[in-house]
C-alpha atoms as a PDB file:
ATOM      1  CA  UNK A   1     -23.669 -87.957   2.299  1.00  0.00           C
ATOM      2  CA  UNK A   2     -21.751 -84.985   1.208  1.00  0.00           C
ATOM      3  CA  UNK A   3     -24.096 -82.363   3.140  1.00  0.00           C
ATOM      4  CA  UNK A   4     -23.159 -84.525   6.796  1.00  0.00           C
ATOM      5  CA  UNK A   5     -19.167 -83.040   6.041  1.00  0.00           C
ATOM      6  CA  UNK A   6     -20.215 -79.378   6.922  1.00  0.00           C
ATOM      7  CA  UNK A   7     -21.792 -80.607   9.942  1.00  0.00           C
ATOM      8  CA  UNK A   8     -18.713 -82.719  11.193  1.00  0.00           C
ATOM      9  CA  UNK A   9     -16.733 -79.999  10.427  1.00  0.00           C
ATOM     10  CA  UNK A  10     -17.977 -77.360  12.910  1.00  0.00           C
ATOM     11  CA  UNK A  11     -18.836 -79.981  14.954  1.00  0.00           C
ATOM     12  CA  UNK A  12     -15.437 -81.025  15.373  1.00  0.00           C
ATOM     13  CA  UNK A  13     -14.474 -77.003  15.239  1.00  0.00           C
ATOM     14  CA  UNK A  14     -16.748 -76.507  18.516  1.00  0.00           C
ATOM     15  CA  UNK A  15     -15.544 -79.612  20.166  1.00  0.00           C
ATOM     16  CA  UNK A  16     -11.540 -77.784  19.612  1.00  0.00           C
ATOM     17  CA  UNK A  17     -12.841 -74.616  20.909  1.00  0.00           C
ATOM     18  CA  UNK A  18     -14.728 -75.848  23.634  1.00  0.00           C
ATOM     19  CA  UNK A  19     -11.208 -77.406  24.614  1.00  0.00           C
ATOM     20  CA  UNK A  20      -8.974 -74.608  24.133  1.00  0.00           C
ATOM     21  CA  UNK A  21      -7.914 -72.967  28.153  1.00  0.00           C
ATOM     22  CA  UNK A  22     -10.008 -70.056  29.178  1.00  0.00           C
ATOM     23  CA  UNK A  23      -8.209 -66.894  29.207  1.00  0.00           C
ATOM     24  CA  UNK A  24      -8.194 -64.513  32.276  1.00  0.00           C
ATOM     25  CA  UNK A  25     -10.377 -61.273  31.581  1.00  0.00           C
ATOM     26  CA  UNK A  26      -8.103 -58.088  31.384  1.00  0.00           C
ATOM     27  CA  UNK A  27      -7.623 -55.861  34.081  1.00  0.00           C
ATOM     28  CA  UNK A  28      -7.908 -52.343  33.513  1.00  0.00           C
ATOM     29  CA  UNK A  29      -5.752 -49.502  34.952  1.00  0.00           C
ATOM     30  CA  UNK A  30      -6.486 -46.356  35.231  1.00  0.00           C
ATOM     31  CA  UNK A  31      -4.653 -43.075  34.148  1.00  0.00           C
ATOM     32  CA  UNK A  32      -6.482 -40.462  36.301  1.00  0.00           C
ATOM     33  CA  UNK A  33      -5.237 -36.844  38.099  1.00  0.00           C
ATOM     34  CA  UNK A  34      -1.375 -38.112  37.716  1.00  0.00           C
ATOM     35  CA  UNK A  35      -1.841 -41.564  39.486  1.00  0.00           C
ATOM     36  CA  UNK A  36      -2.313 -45.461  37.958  1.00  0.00           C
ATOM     37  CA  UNK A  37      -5.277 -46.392  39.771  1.00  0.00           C
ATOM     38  CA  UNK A  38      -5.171 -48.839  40.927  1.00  0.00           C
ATOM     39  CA  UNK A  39      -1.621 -48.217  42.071  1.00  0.00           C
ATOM     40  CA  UNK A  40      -1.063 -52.032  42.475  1.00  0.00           C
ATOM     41  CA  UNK A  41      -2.581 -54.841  41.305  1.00  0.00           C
ATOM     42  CA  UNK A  42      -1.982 -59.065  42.088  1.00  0.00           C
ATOM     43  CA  UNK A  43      -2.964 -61.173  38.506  1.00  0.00           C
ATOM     44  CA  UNK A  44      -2.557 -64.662  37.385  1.00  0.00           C
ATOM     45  CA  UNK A  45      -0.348 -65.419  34.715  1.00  0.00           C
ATOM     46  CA  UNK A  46      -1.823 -65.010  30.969  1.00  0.00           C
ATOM     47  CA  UNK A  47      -4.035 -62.082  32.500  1.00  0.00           C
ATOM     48  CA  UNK A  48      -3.645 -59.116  29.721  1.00  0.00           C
ATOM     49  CA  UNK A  49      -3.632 -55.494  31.328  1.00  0.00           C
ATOM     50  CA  UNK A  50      -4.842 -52.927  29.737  1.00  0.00           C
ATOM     51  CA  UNK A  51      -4.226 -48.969  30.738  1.00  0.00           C
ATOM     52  CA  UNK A  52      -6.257 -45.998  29.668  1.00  0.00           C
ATOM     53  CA  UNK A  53      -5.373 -42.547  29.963  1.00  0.00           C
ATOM     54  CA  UNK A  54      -8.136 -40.315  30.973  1.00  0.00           C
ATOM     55  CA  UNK A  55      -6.366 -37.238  31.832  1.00  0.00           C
ATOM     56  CA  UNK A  56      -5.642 -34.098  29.499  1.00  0.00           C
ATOM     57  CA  UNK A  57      -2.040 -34.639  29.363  1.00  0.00           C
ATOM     58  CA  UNK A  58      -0.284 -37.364  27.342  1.00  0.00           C
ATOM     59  CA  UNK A  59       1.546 -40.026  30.021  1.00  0.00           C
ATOM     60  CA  UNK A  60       3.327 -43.234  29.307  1.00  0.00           C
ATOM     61  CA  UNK A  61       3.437 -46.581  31.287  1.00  0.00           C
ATOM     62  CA  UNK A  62       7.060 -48.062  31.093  1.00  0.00           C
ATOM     63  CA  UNK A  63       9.048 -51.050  33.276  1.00  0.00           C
ATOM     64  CA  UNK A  64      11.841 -49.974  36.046  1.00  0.00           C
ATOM     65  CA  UNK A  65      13.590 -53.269  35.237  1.00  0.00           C
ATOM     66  CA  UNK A  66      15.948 -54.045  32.628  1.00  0.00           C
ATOM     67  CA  UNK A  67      15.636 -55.151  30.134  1.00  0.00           C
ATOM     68  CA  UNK A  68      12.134 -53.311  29.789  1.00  0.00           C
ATOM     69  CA  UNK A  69       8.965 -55.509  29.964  1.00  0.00           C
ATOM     70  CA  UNK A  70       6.846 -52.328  29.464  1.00  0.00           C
ATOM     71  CA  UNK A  71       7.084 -49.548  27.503  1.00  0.00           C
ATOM     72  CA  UNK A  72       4.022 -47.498  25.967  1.00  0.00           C
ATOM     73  CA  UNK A  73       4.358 -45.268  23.568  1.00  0.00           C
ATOM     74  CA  UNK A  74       3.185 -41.875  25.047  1.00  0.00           C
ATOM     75  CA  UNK A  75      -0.712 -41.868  25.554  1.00  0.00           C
ATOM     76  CA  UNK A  76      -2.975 -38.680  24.852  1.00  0.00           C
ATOM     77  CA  UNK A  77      -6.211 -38.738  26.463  1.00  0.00           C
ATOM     78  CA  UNK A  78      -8.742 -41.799  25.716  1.00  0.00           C
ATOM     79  CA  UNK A  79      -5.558 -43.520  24.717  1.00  0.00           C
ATOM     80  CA  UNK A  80      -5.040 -47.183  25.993  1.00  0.00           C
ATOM     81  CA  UNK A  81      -1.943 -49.547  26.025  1.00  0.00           C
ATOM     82  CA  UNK A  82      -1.995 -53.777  27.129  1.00  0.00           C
ATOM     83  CA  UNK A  83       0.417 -55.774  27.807  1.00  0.00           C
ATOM     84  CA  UNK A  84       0.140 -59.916  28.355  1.00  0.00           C
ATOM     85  CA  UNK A  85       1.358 -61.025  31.585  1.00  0.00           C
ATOM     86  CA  UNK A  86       2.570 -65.137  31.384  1.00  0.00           C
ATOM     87  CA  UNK A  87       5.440 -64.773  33.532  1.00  0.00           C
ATOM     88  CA  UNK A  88       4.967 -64.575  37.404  1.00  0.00           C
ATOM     89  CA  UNK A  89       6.765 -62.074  38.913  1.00  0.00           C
ATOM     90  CA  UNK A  90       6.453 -58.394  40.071  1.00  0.00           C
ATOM     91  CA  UNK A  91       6.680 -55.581  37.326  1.00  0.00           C
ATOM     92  CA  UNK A  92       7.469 -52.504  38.985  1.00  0.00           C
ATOM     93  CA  UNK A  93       6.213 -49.355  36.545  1.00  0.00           C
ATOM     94  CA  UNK A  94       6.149 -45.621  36.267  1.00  0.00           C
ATOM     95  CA  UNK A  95       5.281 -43.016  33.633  1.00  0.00           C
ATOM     96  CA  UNK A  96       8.668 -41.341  32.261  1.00  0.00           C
ATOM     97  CA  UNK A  97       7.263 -38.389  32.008  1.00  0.00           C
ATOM     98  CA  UNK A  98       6.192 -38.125  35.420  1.00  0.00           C
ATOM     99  CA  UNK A  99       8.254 -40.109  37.143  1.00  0.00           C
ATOM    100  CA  UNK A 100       6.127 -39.752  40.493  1.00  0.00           C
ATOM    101  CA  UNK A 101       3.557 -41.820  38.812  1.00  0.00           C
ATOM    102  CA  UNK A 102       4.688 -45.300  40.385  1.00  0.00           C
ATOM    103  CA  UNK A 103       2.775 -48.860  40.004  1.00  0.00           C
ATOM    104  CA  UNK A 104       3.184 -52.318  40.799  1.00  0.00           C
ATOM    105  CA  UNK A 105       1.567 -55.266  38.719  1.00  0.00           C
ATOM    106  CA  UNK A 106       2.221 -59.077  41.019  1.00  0.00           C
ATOM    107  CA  UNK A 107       1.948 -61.989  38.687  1.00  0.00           C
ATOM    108  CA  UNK A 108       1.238 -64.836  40.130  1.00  0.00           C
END
């Protein structure tokens, strides 16, 4: 009898998991030749997006509301930053160091 616990165990364990909501895949945005690409993007809440910066020069992805929702740290090259998205809304960005660099995540 004591070798059937194990098996109710992670039988149980699957059974939980198998439960559990599935999460949205992440999105990826792009850091390439000074734009976010793409520039906008429409999500469902609990979608995680994830940026990468692929150009030479560091850049940083930060919110144009207060109080910020976004704010990377500054990104070299091959660098990434993510952020979880539960709330709907739409989170207007930019990169502070290049403030032309302008994006727009929708949450729906």
């Amino acid at each position: 009898m004591r070798h059937s616990y194990p098996v109710i165990a992670s039988t149980c364990l699957f059974l939980v998991v198998m439960a559990l909501p599935a999460h949205a895949d992440d999105v990826a945005v792009d850091i390439k030749h000074f734009t976010f690409y793409p520039a906008s993007i429409t999500v469902p809440a609990g979608t995680r997006v994830v940026w990468t910066n692929h150009d030479d020069t560091p850049h940083t992805v930060v919110d144009a509301a207060e109080p910020k929702v976004i704010r990377s740290p500054p990104l070299d090259t091959g660098d990434s930053y993510a952020r979880l998205f539960a709330a709907p809304g739409i989170y207007d960005y930019f990169c502070s160091l290049h403030p032309h660099m302008q994006g727009t995540i929708v949450v729906e």
